[in-house]
C-alpha atoms as a PDB file:
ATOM      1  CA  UNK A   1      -1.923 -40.418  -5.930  1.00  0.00           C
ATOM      2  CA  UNK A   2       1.880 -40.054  -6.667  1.00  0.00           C
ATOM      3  CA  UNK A   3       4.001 -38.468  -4.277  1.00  0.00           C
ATOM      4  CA  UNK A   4       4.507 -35.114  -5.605  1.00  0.00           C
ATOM      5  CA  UNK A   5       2.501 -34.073  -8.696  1.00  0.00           C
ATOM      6  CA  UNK A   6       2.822 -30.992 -10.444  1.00  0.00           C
ATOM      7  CA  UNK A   7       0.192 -28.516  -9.267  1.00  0.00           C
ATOM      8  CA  UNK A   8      -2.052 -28.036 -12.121  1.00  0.00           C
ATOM      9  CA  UNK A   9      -1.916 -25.225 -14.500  1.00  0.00           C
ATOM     10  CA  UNK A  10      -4.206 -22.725 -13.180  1.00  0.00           C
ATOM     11  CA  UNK A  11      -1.662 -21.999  -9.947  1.00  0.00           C
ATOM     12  CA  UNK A  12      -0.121 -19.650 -12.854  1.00  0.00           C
ATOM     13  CA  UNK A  13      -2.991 -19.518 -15.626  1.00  0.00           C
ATOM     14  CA  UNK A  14      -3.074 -16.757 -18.433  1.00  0.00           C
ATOM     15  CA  UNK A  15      -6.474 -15.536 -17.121  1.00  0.00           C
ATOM     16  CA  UNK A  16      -4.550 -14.090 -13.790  1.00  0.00           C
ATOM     17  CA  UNK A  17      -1.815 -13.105 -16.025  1.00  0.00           C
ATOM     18  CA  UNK A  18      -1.802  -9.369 -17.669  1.00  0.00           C
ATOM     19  CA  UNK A  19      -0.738  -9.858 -20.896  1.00  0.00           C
ATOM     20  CA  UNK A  20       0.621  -6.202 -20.930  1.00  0.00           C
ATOM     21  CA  UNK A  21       2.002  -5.451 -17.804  1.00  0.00           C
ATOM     22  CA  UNK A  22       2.534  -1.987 -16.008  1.00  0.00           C
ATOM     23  CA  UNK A  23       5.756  -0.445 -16.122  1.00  0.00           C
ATOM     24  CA  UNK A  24       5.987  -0.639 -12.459  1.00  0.00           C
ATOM     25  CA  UNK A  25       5.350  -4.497 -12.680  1.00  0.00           C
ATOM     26  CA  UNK A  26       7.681  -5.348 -15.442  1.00  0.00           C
ATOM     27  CA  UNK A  27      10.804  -3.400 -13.610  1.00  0.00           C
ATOM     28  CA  UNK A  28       9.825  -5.334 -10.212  1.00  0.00           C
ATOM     29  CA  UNK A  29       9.748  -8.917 -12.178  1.00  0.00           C
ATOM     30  CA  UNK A  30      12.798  -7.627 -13.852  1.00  0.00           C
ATOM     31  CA  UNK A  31      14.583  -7.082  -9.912  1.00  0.00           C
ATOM     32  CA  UNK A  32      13.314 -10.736  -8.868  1.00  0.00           C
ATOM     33  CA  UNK A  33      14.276 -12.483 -11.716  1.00  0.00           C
ATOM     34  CA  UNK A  34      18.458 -10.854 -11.299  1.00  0.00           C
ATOM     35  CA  UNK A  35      18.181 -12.445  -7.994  1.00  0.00           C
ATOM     36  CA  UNK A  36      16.538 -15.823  -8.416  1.00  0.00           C
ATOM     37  CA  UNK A  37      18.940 -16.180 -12.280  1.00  0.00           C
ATOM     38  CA  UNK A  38      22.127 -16.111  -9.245  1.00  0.00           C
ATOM     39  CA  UNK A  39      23.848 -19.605  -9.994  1.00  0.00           C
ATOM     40  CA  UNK A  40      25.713 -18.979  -7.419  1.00  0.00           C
ATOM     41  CA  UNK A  41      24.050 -17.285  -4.311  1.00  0.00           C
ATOM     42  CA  UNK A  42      20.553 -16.343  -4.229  1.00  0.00           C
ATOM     43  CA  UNK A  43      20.401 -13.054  -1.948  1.00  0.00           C
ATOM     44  CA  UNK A  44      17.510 -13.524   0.515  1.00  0.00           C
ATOM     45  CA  UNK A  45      18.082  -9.326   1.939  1.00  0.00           C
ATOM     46  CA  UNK A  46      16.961  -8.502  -1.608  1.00  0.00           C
ATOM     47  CA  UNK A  47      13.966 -10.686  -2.228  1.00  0.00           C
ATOM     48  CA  UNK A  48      12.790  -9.320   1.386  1.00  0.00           C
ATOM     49  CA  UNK A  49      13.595  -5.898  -0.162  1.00  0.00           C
ATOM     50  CA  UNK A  50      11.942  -6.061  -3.281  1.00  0.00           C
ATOM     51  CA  UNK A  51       8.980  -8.537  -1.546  1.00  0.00           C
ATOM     52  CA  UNK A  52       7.913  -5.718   0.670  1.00  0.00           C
ATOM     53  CA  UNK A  53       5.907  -4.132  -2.569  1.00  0.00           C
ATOM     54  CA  UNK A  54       4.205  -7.384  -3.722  1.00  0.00           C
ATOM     55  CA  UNK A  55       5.404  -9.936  -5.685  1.00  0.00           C
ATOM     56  CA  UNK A  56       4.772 -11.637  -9.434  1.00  0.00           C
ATOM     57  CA  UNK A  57       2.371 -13.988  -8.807  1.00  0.00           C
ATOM     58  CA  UNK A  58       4.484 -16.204 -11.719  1.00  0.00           C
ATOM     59  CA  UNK A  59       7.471 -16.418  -9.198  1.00  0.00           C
ATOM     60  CA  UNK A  60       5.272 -15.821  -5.625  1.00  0.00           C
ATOM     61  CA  UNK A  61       6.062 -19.707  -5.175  1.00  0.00           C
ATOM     62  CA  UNK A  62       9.916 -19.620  -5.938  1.00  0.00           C
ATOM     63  CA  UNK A  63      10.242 -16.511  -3.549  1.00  0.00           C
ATOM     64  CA  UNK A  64       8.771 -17.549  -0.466  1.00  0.00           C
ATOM     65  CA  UNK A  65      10.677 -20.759  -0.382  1.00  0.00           C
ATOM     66  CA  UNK A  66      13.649 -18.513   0.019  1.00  0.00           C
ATOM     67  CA  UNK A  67      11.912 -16.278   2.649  1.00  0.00           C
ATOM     68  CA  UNK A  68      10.693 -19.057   4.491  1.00  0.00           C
ATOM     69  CA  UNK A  69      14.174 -20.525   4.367  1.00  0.00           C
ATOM     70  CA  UNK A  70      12.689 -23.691   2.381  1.00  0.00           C
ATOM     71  CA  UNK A  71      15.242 -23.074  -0.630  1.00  0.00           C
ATOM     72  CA  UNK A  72      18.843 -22.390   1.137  1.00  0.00           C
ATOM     73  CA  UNK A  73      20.760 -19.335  -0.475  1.00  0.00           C
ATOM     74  CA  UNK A  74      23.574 -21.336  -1.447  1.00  0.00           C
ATOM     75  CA  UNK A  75      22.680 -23.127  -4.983  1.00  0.00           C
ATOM     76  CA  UNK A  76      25.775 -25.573  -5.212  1.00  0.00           C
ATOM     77  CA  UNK A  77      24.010 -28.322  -3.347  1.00  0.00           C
ATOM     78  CA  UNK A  78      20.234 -27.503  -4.830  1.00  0.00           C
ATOM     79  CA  UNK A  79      19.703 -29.878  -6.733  1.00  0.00           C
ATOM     80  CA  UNK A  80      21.087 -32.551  -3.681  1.00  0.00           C
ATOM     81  CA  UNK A  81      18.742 -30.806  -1.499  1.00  0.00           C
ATOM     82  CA  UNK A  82      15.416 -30.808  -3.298  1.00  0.00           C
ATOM     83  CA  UNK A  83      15.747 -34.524  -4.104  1.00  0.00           C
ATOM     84  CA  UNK A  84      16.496 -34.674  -0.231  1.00  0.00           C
ATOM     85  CA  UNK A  85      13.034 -33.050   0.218  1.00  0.00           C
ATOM     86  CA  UNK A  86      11.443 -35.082  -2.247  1.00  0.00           C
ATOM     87  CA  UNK A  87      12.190 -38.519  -0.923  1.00  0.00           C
ATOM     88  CA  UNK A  88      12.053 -37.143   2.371  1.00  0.00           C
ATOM     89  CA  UNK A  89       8.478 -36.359   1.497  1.00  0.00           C
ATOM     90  CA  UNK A  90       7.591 -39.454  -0.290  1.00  0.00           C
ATOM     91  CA  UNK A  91       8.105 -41.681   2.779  1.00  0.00           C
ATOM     92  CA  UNK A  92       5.850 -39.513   4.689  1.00  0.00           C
ATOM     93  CA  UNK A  93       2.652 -41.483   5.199  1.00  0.00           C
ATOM     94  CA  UNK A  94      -0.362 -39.875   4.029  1.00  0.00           C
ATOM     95  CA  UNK A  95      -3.076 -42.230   5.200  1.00  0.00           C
ATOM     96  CA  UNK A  96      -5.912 -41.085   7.357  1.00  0.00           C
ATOM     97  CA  UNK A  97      -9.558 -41.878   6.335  1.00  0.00           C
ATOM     98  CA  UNK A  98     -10.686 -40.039   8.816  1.00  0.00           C
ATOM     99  CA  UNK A  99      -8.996 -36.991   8.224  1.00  0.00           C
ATOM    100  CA  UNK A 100      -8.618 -36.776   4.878  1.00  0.00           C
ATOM    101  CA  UNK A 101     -12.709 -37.345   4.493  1.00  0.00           C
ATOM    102  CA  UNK A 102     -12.503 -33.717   6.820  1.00  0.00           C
ATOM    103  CA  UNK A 103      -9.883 -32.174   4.638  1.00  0.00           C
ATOM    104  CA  UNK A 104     -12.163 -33.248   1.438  1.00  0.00           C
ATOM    105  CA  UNK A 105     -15.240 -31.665   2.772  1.00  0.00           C
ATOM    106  CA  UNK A 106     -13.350 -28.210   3.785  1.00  0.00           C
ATOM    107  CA  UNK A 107     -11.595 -28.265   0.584  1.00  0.00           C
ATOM    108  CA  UNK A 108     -14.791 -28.608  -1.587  1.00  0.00           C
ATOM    109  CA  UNK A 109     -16.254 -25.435   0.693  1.00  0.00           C
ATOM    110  CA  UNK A 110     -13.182 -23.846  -0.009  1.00  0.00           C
ATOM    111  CA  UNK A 111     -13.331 -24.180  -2.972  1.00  0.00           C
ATOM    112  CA  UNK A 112     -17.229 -23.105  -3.819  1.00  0.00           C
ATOM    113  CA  UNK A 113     -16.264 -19.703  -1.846  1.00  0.00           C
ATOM    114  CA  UNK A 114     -13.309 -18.980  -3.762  1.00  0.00           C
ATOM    115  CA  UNK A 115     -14.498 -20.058  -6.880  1.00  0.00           C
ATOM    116  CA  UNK A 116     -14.822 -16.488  -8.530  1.00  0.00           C
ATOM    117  CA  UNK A 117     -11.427 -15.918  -7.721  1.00  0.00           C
ATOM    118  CA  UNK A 118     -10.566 -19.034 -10.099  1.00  0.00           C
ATOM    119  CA  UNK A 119      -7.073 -19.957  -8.599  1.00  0.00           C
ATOM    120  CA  UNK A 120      -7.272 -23.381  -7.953  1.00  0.00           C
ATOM    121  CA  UNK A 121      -7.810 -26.405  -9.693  1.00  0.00           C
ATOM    122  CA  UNK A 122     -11.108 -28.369  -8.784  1.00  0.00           C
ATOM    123  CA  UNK A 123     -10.737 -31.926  -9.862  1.00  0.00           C
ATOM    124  CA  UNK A 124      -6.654 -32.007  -9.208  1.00  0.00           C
ATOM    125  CA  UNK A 125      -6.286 -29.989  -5.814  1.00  0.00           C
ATOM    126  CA  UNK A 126      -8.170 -31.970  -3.281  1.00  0.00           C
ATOM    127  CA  UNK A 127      -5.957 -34.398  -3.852  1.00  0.00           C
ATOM    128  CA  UNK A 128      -3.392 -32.078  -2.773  1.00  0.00           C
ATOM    129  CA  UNK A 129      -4.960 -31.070  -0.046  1.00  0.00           C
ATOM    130  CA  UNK A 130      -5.679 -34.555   1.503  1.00  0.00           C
ATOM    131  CA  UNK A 131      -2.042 -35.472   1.308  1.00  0.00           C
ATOM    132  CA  UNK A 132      -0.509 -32.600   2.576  1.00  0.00           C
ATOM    133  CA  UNK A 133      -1.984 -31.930   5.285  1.00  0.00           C
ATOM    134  CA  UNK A 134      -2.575 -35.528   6.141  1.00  0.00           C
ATOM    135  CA  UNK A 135       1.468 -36.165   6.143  1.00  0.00           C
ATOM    136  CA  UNK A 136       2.010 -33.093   8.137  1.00  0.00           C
ATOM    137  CA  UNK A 137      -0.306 -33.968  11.365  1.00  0.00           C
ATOM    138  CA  UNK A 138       0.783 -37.972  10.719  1.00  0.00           C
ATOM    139  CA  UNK A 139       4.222 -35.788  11.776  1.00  0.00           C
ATOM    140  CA  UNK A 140       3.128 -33.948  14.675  1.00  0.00           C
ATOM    141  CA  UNK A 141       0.664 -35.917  16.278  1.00  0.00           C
ATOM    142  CA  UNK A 142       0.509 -32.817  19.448  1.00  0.00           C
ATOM    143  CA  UNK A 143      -1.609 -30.654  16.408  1.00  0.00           C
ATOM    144  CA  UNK A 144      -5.172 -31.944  16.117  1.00  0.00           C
ATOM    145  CA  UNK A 145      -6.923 -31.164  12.621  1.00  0.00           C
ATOM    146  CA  UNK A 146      -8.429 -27.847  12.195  1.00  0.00           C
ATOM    147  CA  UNK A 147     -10.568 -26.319   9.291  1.00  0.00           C
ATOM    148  CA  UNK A 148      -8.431 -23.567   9.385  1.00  0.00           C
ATOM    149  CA  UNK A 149      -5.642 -25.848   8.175  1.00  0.00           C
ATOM    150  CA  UNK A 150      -7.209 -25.894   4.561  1.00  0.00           C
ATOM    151  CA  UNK A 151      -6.824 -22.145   4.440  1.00  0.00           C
ATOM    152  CA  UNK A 152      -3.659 -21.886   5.777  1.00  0.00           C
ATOM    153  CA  UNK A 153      -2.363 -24.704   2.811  1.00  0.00           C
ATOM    154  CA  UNK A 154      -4.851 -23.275  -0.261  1.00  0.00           C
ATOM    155  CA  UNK A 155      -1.779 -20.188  -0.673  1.00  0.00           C
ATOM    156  CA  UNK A 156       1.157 -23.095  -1.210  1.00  0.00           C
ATOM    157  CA  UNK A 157      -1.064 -25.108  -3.418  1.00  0.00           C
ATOM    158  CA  UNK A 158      -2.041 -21.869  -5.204  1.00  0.00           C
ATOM    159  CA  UNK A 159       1.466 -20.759  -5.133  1.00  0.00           C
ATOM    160  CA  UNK A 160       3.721 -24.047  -5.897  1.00  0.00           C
ATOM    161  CA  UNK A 161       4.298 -26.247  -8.913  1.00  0.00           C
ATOM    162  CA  UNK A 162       5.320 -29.460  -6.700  1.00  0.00           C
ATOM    163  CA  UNK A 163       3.435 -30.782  -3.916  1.00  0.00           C
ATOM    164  CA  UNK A 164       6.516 -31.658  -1.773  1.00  0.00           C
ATOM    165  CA  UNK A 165       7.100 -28.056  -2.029  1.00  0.00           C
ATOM    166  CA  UNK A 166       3.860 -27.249  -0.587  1.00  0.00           C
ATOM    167  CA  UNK A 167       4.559 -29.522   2.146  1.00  0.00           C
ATOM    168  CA  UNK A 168       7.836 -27.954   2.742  1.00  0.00           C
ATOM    169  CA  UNK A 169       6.374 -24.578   2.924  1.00  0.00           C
ATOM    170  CA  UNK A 170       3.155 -25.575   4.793  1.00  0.00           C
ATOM    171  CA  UNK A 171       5.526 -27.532   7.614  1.00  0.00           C
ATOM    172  CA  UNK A 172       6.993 -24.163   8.178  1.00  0.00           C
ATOM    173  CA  UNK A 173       4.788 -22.041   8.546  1.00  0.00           C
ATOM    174  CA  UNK A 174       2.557 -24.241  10.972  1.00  0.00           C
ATOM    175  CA  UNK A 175       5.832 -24.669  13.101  1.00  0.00           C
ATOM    176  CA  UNK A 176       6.159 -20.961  13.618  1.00  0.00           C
ATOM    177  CA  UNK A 177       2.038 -20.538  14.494  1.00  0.00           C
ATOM    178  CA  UNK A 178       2.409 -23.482  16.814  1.00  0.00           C
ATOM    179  CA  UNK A 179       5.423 -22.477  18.249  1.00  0.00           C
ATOM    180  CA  UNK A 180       4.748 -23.430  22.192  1.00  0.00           C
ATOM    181  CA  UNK A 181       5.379 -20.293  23.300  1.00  0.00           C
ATOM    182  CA  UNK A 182       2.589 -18.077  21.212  1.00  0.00           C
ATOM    183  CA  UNK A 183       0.478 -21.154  21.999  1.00  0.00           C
ATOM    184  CA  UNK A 184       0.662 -20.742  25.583  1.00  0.00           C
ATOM    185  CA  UNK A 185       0.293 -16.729  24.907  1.00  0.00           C
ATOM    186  CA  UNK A 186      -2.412 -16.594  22.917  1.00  0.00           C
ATOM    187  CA  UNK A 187      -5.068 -14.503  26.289  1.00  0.00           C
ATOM    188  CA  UNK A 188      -1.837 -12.601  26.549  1.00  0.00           C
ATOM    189  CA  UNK A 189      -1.629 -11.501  23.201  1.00  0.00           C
ATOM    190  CA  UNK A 190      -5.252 -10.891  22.593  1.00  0.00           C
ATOM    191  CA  UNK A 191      -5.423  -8.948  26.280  1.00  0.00           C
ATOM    192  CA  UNK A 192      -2.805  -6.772  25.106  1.00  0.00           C
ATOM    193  CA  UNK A 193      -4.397  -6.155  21.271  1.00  0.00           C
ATOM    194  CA  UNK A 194      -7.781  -5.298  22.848  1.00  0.00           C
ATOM    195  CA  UNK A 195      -5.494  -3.226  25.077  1.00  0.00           C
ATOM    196  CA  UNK A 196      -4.392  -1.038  21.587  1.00  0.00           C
ATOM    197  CA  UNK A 197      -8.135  -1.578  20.263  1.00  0.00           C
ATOM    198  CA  UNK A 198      -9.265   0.515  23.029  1.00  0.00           C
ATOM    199  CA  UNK A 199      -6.991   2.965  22.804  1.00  0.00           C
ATOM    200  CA  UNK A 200      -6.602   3.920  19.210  1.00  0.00           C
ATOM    201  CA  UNK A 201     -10.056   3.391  18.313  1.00  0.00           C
ATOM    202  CA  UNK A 202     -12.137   3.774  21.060  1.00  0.00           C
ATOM    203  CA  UNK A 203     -15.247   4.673  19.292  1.00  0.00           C
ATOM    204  CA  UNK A 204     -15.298   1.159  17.858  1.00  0.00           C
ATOM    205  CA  UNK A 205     -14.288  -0.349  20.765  1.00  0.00           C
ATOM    206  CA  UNK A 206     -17.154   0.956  22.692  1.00  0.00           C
ATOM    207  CA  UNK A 207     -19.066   0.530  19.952  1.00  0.00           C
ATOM    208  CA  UNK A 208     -18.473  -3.201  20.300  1.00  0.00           C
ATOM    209  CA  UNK A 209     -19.059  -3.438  23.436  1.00  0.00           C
ATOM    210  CA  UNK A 210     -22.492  -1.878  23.861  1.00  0.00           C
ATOM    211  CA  UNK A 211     -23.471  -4.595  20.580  1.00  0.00           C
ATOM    212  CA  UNK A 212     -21.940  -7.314  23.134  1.00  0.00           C
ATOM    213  CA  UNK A 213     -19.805  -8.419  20.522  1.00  0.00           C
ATOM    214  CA  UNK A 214     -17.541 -11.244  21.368  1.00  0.00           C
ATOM    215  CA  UNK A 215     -14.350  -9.855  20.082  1.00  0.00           C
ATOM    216  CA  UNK A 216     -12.274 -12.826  21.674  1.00  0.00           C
ATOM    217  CA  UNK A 217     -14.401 -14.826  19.136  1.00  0.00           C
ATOM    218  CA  UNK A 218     -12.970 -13.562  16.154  1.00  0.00           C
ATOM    219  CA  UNK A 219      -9.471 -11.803  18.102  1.00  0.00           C
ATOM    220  CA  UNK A 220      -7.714 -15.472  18.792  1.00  0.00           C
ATOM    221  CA  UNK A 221      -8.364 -16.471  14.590  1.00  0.00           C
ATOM    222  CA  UNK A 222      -7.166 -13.636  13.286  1.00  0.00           C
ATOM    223  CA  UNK A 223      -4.070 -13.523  15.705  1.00  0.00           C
ATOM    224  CA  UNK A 224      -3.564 -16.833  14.945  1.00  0.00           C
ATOM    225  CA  UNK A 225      -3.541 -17.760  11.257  1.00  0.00           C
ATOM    226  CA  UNK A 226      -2.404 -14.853   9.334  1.00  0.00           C
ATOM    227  CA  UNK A 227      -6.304 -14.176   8.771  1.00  0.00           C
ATOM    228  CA  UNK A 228      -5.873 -16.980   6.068  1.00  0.00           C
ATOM    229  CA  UNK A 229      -9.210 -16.995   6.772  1.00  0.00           C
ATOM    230  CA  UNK A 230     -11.010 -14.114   6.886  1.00  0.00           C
ATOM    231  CA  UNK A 231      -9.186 -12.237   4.087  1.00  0.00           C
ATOM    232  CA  UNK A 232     -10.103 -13.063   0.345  1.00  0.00           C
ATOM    233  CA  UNK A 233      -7.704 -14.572  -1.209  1.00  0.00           C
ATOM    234  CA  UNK A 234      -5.853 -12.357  -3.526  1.00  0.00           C
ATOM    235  CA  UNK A 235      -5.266 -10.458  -0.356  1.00  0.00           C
ATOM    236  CA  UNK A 236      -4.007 -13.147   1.600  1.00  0.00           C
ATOM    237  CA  UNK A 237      -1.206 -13.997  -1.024  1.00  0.00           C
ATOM    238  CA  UNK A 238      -0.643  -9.997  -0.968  1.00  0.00           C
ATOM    239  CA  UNK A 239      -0.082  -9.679   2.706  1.00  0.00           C
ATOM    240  CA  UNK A 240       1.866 -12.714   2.877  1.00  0.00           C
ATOM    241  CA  UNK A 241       4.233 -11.257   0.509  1.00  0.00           C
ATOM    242  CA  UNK A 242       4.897  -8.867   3.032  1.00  0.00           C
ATOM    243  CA  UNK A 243       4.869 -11.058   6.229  1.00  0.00           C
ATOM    244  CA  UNK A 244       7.304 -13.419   4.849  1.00  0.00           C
ATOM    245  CA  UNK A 245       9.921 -10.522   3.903  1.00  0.00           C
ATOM    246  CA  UNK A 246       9.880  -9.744   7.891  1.00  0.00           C
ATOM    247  CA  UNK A 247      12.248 -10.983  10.258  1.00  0.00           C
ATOM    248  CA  UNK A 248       8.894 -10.490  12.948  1.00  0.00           C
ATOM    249  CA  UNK A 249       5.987 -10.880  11.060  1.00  0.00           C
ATOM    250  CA  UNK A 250       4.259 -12.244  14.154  1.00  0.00           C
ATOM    251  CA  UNK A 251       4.729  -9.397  16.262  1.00  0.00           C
ATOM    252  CA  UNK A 252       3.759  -7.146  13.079  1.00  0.00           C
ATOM    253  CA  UNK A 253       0.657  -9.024  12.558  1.00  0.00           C
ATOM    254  CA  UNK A 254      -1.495  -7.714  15.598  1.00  0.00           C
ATOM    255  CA  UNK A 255      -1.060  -3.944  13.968  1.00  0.00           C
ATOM    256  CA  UNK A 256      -1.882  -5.080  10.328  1.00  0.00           C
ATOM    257  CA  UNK A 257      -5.629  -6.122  12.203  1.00  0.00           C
ATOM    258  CA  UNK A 258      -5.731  -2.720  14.060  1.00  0.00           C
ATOM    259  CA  UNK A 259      -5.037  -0.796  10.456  1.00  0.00           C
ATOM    260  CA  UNK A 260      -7.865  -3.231   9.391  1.00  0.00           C
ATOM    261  CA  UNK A 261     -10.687  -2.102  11.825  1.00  0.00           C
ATOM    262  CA  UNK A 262      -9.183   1.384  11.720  1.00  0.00           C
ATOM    263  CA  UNK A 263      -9.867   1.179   7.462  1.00  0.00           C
ATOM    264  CA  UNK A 264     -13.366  -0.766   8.193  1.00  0.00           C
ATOM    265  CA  UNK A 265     -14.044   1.617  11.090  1.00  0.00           C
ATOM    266  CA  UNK A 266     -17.330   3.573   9.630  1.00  0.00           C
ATOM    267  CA  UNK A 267     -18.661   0.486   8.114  1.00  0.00           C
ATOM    268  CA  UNK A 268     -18.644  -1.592  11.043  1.00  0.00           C
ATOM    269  CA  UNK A 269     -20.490   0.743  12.954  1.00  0.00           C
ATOM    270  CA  UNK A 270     -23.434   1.036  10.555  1.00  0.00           C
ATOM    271  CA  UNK A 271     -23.916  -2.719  11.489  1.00  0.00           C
ATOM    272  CA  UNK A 272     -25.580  -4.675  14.362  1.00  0.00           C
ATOM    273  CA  UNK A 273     -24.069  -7.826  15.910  1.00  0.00           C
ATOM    274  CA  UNK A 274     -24.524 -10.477  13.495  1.00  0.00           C
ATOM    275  CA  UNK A 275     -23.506  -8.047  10.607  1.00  0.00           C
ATOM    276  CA  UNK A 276     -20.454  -7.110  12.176  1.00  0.00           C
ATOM    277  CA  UNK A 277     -19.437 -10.574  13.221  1.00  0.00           C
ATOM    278  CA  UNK A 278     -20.334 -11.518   9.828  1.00  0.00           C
ATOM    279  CA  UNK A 279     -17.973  -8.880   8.636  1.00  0.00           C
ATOM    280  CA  UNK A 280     -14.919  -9.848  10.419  1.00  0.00           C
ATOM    281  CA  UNK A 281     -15.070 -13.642   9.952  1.00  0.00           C
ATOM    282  CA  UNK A 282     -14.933 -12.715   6.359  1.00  0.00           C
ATOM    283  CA  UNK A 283     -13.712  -9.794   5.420  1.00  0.00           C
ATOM    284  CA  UNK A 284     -13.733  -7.519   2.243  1.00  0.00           C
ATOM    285  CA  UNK A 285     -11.501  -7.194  -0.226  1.00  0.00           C
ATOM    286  CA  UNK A 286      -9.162  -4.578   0.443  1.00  0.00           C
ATOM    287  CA  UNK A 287      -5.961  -2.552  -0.432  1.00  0.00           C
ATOM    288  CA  UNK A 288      -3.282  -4.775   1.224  1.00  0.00           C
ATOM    289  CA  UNK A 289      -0.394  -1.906   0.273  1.00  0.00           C
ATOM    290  CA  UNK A 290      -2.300   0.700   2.172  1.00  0.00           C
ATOM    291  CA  UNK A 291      -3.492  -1.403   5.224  1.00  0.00           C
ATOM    292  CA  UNK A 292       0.225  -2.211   5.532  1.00  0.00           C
ATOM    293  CA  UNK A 293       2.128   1.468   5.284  1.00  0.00           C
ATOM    294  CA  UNK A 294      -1.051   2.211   7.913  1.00  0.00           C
ATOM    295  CA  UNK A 295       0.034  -0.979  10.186  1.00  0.00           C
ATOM    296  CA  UNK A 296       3.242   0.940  10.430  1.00  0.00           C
ATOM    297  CA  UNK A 297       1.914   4.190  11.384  1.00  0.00           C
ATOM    298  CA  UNK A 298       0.326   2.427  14.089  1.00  0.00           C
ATOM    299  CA  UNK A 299       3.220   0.369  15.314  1.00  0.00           C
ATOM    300  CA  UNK A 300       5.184   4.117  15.613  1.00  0.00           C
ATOM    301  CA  UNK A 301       2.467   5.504  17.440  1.00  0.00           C
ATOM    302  CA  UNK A 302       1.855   3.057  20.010  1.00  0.00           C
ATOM    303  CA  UNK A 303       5.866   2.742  20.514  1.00  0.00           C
ATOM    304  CA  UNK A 304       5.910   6.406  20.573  1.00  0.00           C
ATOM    305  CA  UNK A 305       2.885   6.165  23.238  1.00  0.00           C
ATOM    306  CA  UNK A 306       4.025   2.840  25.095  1.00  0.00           C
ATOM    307  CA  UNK A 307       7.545   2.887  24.896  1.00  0.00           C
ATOM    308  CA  UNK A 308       9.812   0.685  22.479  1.00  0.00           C
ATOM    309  CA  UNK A 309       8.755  -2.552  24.617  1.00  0.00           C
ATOM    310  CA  UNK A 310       5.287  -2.019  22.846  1.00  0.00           C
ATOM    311  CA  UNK A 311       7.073  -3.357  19.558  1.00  0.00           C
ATOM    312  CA  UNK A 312       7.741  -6.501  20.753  1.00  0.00           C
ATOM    313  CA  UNK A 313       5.594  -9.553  20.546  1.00  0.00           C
ATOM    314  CA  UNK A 314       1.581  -9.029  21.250  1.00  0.00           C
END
């Protein structure tokens, strides 16, 4: 396959477009598109601002490669810069049989779950897939493949019209969850969530317990990987929005899943075992806006309970 193909069409088709948009919608496209028309300097404080409330799903690409520092603020060497990426990307090799035969078989379940949702294109995404993900562990050899790895990618493809792009923003994000340090945390980090789990929701927790739920099981994924995937998709893209307009998106993470079993609270205990494990290794669609603002209303209250230290990474 060429080295960087345009993603197909459907990453922005007219079916997820509304052809008469909300007020609300037009004047936040209308914000995005003053900052991203800057010749000059693009400024990143704003599109964290005006990310925080969702963004366009037209522009969702172009905006997180400025959040995720992909895209540098400064536009007078652009042009230098993505050509930079591009041929830096093109040398990458992309070759493993092995691998990619992995990739193809996760992609084409990926793709069979998601296919209501209808954002990705069937025959030319694979292809995507296979390369990206193939180039990036060719790079890092220390990262072994990982299902999960599909999920984490399917928002870039969705999201990006070039695949060196995708790469770009893929690399980055996978360098932050495999940072060596939250690697070597990870029993902390859960420890300390069920910590909060107990204590807010206790109920549940107990609740849990006496179904001898494994909640490490389904903890360490969704502490992990952004619950690429658990979530539906629509909502992944939505909370991303959001995590990538935060300087500490990984220590906000642990309280967006509290607001989560806090929201699916009665629900999950009308279930038995396999339901509820069922539940949380794929979760329903939900309001990402409202799970948010509640993340935050737990983050006060456990700083107000635990002291300011509480804030700080889980």
């Amino acid at each position: 396959m060429a080295s960087s193909p345009p993603l197909s069409s459907s990453s922005s088709s007219p079916s997820r477009r509304r052809t008469s948009p909300p007020l609300h919608s037009a004047l936040l496209r209308e914000d995005f598109d003053q900052v991203l028309e800057s010749e000059v300097f693009v400024d990143v404080n704003r599109l964290r601002k005006y990310a925080r409330h969702g963004i366009p799903d037209e522009i969702r690409g172009e905006v997180w490669k400025f959040l995720l520092g992909v895209e540098k603020p400064d536009r007078s060497n652009e042009l230098t810069q993505r050509r930079a990426r591009s041929e830096s990307y093109r040398e990458i090799d992309k070759e493993n049989v092995e691998t990619s035969k992995r990739v193809r078989g996760e992609v084409n379940r990926y793709l069979l779950r998601t296919k209501k949702e209808n954002m990705l294109d069937p025959h030319s995404s694979p292809a995507i897939f296979e390369a990206v993900i193939c180039a990036y562990l060719n790079c890092n050899n220390n990262i072994e493949y990982s299902p999960v790895l599909v999920q984490v990618c399917a928002p870039f493809v969705i999201t990006m019209k070039s695949e060196f792009d995708v790469y770009s923003c893929f690399e980055r994000l996978l360098n932050i969850l495999y940072e060596p340090g939250l690697d070597a945390s990870t029993n902390k980090r859960v420890a300390q969530f069920l910590s909060y789990f107990r204590t807010l929701l206790p109920e549940l927790y107990n609740y849990f317990e006496d179904e001898e739920l494994d909640v490490s099981e389904w903890a360490s994924s969704w502490l992990r990987f952004l619950l690429a995937k658990e979530l539906p998709t629509a909502n992944v893209l939505g909370l991303w929005d959001v995590y990538f307009s935060l300087p500490d998106f990984i220590d906000f993470h642990p309280f967006v899943y509290l607001a989560i079993l806090q929201h699916l609270k009665d629900s999950l205990e009308d279930l038995e075992q396999s339901e509820i494990r069922s539940m949380l290794l794929r979760l329903p669609r939900m309001n990402i806006s409202r799970i948010v603002s509640q993340a935050h209303n737990i983050r006060s209250e456990i700083q107000a309970r635990y002291g300011s230290a509480s804030g700080a990474r889980v």
